[in-house]
PDB file of N, CA and C in Angstrom:
ATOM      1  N   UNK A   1     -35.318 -21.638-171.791  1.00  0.00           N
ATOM      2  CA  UNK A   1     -36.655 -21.284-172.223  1.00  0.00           C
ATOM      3  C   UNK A   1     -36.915 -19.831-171.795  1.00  0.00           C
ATOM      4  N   UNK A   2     -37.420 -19.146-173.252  1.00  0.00           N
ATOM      5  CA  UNK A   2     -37.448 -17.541-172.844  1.00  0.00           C
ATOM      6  C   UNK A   2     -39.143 -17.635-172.247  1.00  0.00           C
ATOM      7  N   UNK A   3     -39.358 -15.904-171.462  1.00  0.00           N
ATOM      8  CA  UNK A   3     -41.138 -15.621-170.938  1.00  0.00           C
ATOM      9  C   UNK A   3     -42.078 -15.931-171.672  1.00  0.00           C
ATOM     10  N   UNK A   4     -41.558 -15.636-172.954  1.00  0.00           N
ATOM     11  CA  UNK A   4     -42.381 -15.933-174.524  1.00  0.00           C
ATOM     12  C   UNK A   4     -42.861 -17.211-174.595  1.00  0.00           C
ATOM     13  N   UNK A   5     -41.932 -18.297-174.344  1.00  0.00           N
ATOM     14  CA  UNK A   5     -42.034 -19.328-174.594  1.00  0.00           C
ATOM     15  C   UNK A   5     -42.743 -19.831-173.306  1.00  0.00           C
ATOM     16  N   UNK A   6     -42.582 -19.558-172.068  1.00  0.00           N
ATOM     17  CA  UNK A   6     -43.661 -19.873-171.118  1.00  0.00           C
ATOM     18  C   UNK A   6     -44.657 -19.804-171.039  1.00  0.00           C
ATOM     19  N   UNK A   7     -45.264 -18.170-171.455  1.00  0.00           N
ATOM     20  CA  UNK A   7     -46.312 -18.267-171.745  1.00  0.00           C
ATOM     21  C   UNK A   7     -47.127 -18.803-172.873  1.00  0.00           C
ATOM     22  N   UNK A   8     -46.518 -18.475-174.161  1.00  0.00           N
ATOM     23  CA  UNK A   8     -47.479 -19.841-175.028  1.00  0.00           C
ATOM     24  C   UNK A   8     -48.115 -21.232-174.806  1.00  0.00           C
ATOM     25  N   UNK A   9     -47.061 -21.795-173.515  1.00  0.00           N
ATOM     26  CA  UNK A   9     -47.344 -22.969-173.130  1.00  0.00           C
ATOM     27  C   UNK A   9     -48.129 -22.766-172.146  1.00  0.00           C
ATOM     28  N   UNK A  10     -48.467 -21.403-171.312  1.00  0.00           N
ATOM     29  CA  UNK A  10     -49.529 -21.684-170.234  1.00  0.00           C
ATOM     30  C   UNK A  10     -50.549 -21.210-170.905  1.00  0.00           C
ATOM     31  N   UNK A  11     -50.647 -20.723-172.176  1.00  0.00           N
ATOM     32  CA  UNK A  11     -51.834 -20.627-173.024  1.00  0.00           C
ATOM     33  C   UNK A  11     -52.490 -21.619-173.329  1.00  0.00           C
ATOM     34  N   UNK A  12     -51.418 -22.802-173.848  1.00  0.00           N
ATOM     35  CA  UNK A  12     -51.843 -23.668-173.741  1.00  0.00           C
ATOM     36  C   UNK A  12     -52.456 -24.807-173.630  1.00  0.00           C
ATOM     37  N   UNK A  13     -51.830 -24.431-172.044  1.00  0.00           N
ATOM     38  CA  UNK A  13     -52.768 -25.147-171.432  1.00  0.00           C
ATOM     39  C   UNK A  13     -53.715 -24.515-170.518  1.00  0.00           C
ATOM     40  N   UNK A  14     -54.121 -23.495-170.778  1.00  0.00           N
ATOM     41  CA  UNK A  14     -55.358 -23.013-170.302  1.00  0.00           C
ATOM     42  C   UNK A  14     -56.432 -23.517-171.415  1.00  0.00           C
ATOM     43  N   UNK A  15     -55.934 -23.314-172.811  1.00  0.00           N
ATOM     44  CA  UNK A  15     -57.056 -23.549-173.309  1.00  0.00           C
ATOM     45  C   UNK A  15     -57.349 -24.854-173.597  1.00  0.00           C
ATOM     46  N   UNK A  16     -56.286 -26.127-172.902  1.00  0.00           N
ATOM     47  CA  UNK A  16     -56.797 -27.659-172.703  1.00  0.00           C
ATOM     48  C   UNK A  16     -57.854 -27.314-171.501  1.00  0.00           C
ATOM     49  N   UNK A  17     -57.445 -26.344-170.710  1.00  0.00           N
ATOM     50  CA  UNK A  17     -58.705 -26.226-169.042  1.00  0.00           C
ATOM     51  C   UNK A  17     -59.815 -26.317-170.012  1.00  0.00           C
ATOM     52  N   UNK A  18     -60.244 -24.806-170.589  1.00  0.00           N
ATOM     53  CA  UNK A  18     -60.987 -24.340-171.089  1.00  0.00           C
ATOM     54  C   UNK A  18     -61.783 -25.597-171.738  1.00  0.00           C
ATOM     55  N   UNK A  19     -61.205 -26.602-172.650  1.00  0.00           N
ATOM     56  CA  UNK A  19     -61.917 -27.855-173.285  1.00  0.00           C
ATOM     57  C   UNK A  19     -62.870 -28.611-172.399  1.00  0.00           C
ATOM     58  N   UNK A  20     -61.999 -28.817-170.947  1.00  0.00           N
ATOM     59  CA  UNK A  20     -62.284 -29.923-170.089  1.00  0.00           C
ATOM     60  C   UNK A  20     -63.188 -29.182-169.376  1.00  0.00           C
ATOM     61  N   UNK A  21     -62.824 -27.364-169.251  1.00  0.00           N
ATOM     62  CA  UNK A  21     -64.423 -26.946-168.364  1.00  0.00           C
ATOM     63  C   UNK A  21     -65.818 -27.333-169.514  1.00  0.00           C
ATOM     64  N   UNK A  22     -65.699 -27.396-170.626  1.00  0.00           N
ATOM     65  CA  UNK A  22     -66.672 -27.125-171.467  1.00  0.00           C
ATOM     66  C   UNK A  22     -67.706 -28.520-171.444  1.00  0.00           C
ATOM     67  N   UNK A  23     -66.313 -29.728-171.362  1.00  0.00           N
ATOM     68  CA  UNK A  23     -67.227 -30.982-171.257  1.00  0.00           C
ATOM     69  C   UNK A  23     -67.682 -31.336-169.785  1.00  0.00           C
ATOM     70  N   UNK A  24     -67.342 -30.465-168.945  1.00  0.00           N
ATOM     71  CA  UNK A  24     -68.262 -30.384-167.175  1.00  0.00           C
ATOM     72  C   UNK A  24     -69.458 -30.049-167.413  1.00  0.00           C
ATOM     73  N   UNK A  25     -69.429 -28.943-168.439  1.00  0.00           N
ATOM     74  CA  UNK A  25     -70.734 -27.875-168.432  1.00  0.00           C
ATOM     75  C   UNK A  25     -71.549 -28.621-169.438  1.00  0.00           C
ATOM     76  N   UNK A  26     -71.344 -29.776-170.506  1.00  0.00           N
ATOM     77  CA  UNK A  26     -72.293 -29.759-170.851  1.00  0.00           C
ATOM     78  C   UNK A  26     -72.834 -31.474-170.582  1.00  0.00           C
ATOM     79  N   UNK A  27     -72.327 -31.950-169.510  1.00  0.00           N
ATOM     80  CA  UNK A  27     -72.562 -33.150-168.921  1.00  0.00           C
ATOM     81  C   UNK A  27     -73.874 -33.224-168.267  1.00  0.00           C
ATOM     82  N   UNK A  28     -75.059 -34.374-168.870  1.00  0.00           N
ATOM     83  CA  UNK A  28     -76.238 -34.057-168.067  1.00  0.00           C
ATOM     84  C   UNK A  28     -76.646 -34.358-166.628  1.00  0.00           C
ATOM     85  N   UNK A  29     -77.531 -33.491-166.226  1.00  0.00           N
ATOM     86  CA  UNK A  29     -77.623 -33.449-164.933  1.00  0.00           C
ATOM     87  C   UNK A  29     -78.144 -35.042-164.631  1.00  0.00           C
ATOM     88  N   UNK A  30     -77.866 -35.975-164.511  1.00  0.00           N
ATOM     89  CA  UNK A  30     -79.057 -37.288-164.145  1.00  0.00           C
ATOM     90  C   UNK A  30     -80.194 -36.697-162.763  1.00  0.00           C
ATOM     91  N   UNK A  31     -81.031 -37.659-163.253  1.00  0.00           N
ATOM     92  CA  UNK A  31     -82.344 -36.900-162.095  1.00  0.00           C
ATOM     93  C   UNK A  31     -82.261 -38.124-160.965  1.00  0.00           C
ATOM     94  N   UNK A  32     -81.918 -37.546-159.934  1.00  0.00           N
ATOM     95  CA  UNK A  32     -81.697 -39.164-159.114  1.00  0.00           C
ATOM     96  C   UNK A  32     -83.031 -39.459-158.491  1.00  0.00           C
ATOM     97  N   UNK A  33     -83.407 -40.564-157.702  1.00  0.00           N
ATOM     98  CA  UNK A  33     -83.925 -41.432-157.311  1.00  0.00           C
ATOM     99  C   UNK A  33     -85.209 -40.110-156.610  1.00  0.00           C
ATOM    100  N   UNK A  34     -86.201 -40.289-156.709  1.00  0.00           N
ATOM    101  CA  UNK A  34     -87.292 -39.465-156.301  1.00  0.00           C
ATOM    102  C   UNK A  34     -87.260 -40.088-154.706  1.00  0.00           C
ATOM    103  N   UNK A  35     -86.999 -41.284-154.099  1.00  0.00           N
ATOM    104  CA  UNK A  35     -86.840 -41.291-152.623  1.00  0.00           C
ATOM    105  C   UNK A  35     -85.832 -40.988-152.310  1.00  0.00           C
ATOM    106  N   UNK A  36     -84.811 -40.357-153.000  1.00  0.00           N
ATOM    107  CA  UNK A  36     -83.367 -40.412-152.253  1.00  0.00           C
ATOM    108  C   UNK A  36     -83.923 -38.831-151.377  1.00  0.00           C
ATOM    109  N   UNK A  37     -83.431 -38.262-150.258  1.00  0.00           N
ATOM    110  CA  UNK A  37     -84.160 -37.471-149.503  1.00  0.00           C
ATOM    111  C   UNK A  37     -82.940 -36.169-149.891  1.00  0.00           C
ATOM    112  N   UNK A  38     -81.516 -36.570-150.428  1.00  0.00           N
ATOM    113  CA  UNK A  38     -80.704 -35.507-150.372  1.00  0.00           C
ATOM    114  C   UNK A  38     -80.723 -35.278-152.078  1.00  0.00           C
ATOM    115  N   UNK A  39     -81.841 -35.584-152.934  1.00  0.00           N
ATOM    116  CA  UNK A  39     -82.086 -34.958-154.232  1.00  0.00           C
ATOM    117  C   UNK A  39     -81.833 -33.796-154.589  1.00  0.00           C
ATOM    118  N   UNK A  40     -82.680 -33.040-154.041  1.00  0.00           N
ATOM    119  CA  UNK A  40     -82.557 -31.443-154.310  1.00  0.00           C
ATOM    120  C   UNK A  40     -80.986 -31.203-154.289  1.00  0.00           C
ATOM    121  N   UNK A  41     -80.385 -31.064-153.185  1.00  0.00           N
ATOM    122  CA  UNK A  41     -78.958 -30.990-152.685  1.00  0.00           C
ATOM    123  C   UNK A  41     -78.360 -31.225-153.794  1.00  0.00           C
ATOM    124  N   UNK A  42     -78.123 -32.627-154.332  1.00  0.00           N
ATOM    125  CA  UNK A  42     -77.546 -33.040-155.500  1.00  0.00           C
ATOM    126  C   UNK A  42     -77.490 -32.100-156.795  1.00  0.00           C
ATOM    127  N   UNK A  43     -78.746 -32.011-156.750  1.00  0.00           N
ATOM    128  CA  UNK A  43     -79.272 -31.368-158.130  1.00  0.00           C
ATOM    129  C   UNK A  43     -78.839 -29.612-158.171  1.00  0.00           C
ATOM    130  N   UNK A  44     -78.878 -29.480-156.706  1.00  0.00           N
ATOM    131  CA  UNK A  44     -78.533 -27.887-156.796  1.00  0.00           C
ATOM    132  C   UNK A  44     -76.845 -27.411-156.456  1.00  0.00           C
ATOM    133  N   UNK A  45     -76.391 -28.926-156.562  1.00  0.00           N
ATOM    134  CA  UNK A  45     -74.591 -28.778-156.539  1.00  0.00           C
ATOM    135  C   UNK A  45     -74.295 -29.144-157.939  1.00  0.00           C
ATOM    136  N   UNK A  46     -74.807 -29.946-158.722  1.00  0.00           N
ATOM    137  CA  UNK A  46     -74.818 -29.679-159.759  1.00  0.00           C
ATOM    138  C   UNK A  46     -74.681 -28.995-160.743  1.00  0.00           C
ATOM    139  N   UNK A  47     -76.142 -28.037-160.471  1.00  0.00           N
ATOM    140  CA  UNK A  47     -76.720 -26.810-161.250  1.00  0.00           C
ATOM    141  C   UNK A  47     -75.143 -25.640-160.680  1.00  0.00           C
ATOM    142  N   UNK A  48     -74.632 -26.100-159.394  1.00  0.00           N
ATOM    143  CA  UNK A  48     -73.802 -24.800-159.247  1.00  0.00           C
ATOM    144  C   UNK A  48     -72.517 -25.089-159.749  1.00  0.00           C
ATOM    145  N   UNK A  49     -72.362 -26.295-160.329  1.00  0.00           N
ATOM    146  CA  UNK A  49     -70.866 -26.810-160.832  1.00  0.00           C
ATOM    147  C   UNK A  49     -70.868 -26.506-161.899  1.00  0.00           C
ATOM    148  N   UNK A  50     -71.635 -26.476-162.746  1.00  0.00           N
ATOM    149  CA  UNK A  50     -71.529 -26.204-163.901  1.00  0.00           C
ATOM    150  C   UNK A  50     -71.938 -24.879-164.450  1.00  0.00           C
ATOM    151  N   UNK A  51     -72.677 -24.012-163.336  1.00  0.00           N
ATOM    152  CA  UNK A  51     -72.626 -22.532-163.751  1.00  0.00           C
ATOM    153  C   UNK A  51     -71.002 -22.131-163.039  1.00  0.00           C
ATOM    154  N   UNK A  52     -70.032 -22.804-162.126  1.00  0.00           N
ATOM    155  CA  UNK A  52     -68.725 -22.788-162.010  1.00  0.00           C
ATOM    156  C   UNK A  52     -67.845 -22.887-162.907  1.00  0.00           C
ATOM    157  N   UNK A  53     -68.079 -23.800-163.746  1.00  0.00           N
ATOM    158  CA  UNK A  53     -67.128 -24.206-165.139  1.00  0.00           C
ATOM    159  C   UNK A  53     -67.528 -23.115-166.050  1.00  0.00           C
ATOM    160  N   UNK A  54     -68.697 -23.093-166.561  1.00  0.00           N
ATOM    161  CA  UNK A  54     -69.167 -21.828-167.582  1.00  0.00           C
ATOM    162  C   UNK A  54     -68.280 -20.485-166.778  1.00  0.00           C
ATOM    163  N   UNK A  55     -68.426 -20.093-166.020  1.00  0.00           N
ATOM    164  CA  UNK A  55     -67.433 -18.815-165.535  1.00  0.00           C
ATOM    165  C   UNK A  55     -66.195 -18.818-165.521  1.00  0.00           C
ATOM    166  N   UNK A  56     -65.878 -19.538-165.098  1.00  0.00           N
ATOM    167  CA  UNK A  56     -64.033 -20.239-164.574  1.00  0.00           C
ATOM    168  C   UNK A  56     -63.546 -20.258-166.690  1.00  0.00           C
ATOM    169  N   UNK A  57     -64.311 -20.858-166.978  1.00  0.00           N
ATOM    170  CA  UNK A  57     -64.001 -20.876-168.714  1.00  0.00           C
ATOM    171  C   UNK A  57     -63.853 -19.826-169.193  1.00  0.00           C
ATOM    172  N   UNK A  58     -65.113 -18.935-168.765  1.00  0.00           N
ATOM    173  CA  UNK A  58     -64.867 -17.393-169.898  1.00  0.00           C
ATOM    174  C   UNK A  58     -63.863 -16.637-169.072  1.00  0.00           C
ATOM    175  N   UNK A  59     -63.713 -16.748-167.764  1.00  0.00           N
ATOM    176  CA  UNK A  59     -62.312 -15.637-166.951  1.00  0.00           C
ATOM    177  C   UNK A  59     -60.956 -16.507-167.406  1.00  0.00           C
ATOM    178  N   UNK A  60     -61.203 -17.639-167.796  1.00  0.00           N
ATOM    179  CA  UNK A  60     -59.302 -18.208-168.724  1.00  0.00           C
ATOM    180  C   UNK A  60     -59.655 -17.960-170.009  1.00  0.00           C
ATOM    181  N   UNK A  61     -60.656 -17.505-170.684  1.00  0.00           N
ATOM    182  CA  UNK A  61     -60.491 -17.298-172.326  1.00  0.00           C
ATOM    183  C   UNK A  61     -60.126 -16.000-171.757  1.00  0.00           C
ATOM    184  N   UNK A  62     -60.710 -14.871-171.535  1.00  0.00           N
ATOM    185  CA  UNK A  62     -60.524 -13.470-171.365  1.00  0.00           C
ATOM    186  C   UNK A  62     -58.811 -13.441-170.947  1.00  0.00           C
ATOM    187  N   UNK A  63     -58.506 -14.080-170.368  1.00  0.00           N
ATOM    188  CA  UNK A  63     -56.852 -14.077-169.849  1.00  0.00           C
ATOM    189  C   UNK A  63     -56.021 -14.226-171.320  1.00  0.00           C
ATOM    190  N   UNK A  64     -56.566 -15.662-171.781  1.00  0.00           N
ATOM    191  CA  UNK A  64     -55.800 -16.059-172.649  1.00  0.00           C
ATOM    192  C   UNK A  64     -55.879 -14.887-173.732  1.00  0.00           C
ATOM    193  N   UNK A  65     -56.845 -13.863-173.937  1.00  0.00           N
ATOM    194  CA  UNK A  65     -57.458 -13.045-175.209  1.00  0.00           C
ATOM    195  C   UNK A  65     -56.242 -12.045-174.858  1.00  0.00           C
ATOM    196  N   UNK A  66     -56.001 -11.479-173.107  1.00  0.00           N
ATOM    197  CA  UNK A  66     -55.232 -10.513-172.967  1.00  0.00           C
ATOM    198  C   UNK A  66     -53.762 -11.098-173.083  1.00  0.00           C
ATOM    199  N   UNK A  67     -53.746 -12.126-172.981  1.00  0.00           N
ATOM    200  CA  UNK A  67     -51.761 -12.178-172.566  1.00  0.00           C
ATOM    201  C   UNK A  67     -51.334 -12.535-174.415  1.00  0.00           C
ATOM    202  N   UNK A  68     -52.386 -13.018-175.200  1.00  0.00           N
ATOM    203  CA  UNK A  68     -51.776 -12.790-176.873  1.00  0.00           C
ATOM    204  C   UNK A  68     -51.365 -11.646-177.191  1.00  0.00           C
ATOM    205  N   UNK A  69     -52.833 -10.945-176.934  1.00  0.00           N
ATOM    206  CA  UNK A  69     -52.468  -9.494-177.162  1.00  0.00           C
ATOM    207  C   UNK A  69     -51.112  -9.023-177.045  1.00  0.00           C
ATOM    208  N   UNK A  70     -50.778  -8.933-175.410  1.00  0.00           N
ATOM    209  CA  UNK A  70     -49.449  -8.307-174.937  1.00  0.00           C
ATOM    210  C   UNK A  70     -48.456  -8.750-175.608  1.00  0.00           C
ATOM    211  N   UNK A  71     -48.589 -10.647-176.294  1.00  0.00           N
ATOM    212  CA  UNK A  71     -47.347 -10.909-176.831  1.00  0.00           C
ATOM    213  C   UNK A  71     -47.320 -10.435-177.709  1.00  0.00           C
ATOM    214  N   UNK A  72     -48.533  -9.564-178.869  1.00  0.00           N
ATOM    215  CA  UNK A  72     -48.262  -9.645-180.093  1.00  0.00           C
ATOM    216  C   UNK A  72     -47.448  -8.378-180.194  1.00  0.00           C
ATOM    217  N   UNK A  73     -47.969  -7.603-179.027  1.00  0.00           N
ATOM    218  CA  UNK A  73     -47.553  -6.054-179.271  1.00  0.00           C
ATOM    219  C   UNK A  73     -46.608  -5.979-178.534  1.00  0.00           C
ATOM    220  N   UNK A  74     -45.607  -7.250-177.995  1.00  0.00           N
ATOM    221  CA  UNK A  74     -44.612  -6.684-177.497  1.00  0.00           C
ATOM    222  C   UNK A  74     -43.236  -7.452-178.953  1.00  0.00           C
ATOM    223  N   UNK A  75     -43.906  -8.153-179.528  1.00  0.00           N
ATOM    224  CA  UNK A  75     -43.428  -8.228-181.214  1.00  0.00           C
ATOM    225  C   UNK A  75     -43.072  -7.433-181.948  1.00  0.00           C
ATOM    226  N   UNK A  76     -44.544  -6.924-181.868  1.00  0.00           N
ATOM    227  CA  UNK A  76     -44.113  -5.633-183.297  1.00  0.00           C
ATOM    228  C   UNK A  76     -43.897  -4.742-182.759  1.00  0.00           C
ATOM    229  N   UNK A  77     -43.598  -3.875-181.352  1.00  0.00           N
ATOM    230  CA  UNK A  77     -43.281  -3.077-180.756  1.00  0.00           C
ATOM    231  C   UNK A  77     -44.343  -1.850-180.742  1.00  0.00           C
ATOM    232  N   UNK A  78     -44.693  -1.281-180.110  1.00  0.00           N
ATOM    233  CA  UNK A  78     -45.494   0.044-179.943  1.00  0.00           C
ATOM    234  C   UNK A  78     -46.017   0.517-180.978  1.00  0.00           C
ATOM    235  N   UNK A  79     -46.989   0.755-180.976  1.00  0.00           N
ATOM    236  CA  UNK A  79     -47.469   2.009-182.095  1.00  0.00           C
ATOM    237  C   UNK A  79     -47.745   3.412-181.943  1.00  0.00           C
ATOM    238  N   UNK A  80     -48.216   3.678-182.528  1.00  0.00           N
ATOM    239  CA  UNK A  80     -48.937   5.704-182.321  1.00  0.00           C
ATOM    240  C   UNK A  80     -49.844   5.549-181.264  1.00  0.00           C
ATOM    241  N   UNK A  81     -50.733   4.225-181.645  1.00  0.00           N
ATOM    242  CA  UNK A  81     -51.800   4.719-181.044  1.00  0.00           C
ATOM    243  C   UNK A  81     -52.064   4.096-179.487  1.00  0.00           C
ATOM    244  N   UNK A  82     -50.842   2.905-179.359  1.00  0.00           N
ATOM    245  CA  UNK A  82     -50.705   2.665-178.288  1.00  0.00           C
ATOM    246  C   UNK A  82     -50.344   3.181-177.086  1.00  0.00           C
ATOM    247  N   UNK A  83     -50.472   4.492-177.426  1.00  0.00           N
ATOM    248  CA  UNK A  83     -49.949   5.535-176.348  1.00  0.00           C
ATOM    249  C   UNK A  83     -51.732   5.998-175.559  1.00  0.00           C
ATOM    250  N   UNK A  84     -50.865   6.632-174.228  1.00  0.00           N
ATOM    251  CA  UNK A  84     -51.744   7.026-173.725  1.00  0.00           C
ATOM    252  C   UNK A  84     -52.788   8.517-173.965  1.00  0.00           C
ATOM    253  N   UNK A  85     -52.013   8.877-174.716  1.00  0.00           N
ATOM    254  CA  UNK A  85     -52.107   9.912-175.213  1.00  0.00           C
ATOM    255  C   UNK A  85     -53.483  10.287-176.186  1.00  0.00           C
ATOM    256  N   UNK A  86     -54.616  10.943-176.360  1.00  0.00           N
ATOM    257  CA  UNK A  86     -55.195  10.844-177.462  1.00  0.00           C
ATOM    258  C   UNK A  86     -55.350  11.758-178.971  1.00  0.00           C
ATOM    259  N   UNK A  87     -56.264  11.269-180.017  1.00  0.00           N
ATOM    260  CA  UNK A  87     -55.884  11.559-180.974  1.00  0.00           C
ATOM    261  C   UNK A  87     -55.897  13.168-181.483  1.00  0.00           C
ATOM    262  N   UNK A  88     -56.683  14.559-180.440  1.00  0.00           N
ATOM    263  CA  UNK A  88     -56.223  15.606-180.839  1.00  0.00           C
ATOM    264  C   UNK A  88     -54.947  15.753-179.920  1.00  0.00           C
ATOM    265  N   UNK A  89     -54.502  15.391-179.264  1.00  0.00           N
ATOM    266  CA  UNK A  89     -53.182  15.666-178.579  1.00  0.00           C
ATOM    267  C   UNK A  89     -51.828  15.246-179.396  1.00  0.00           C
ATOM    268  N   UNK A  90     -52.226  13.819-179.998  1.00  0.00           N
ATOM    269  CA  UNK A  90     -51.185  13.118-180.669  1.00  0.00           C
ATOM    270  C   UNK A  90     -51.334  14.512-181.899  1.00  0.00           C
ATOM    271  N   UNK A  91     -52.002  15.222-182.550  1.00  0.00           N
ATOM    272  CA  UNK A  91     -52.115  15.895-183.394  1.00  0.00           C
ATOM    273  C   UNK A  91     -51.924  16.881-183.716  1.00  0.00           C
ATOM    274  N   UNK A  92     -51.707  17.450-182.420  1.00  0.00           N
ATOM    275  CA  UNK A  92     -51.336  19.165-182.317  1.00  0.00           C
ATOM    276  C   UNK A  92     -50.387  19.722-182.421  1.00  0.00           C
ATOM    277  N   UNK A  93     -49.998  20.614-182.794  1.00  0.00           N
ATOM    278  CA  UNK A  93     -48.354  21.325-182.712  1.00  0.00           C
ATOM    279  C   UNK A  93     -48.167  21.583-181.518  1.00  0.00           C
ATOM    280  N   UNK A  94     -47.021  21.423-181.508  1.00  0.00           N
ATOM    281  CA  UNK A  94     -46.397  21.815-179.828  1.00  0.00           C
ATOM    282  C   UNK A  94     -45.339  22.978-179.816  1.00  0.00           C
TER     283      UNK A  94
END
């Protein structure tokens, strides 16, 4: 198995994560028992688990957005403009 092929598969399965963060985040909060005394607590580990999943989700899409990229352009190989270089420099006589 070539790098290529590793990474497609940890693409993946990032973006099975990505599914399973999505159904954390949109799981409802239940409102527990108005005598239970550690309510709040609950409710505000909650509220922080699922602003955890919403983040943790978009920093593995953003991964997954960059490592296609790299595969695509390490495919078709370099371009003009993939240089560091910019476009009156790429342009000038030398």
């Amino acid at each position: 198995m070539n790098s290529k092929d590793i990474k497609l598969k940890i693409i993946q399965a990032g973006e099975k994560a990505v599914k399973e963060l999505i159904k954390v985040a949109q799981e409802d909060i239940i409102k527990p028992d108005p005598d239970d005394e550690l309510a709040a607590d609950r409710l505000k580990n909650a509220a922080a688990t699922k602003k955890l999943a919403i983040f943790d989700a978009f920093e593995i899409l953003t991964r997954i957005e960059q490592e296609k990229e790299n595969i695509e352009m390490s495919e078709r190989g370099p371009s003009r403009t993939d240089t560091n270089v910019g476009f009156a420099e790429r342009r000038s006589r030398k």
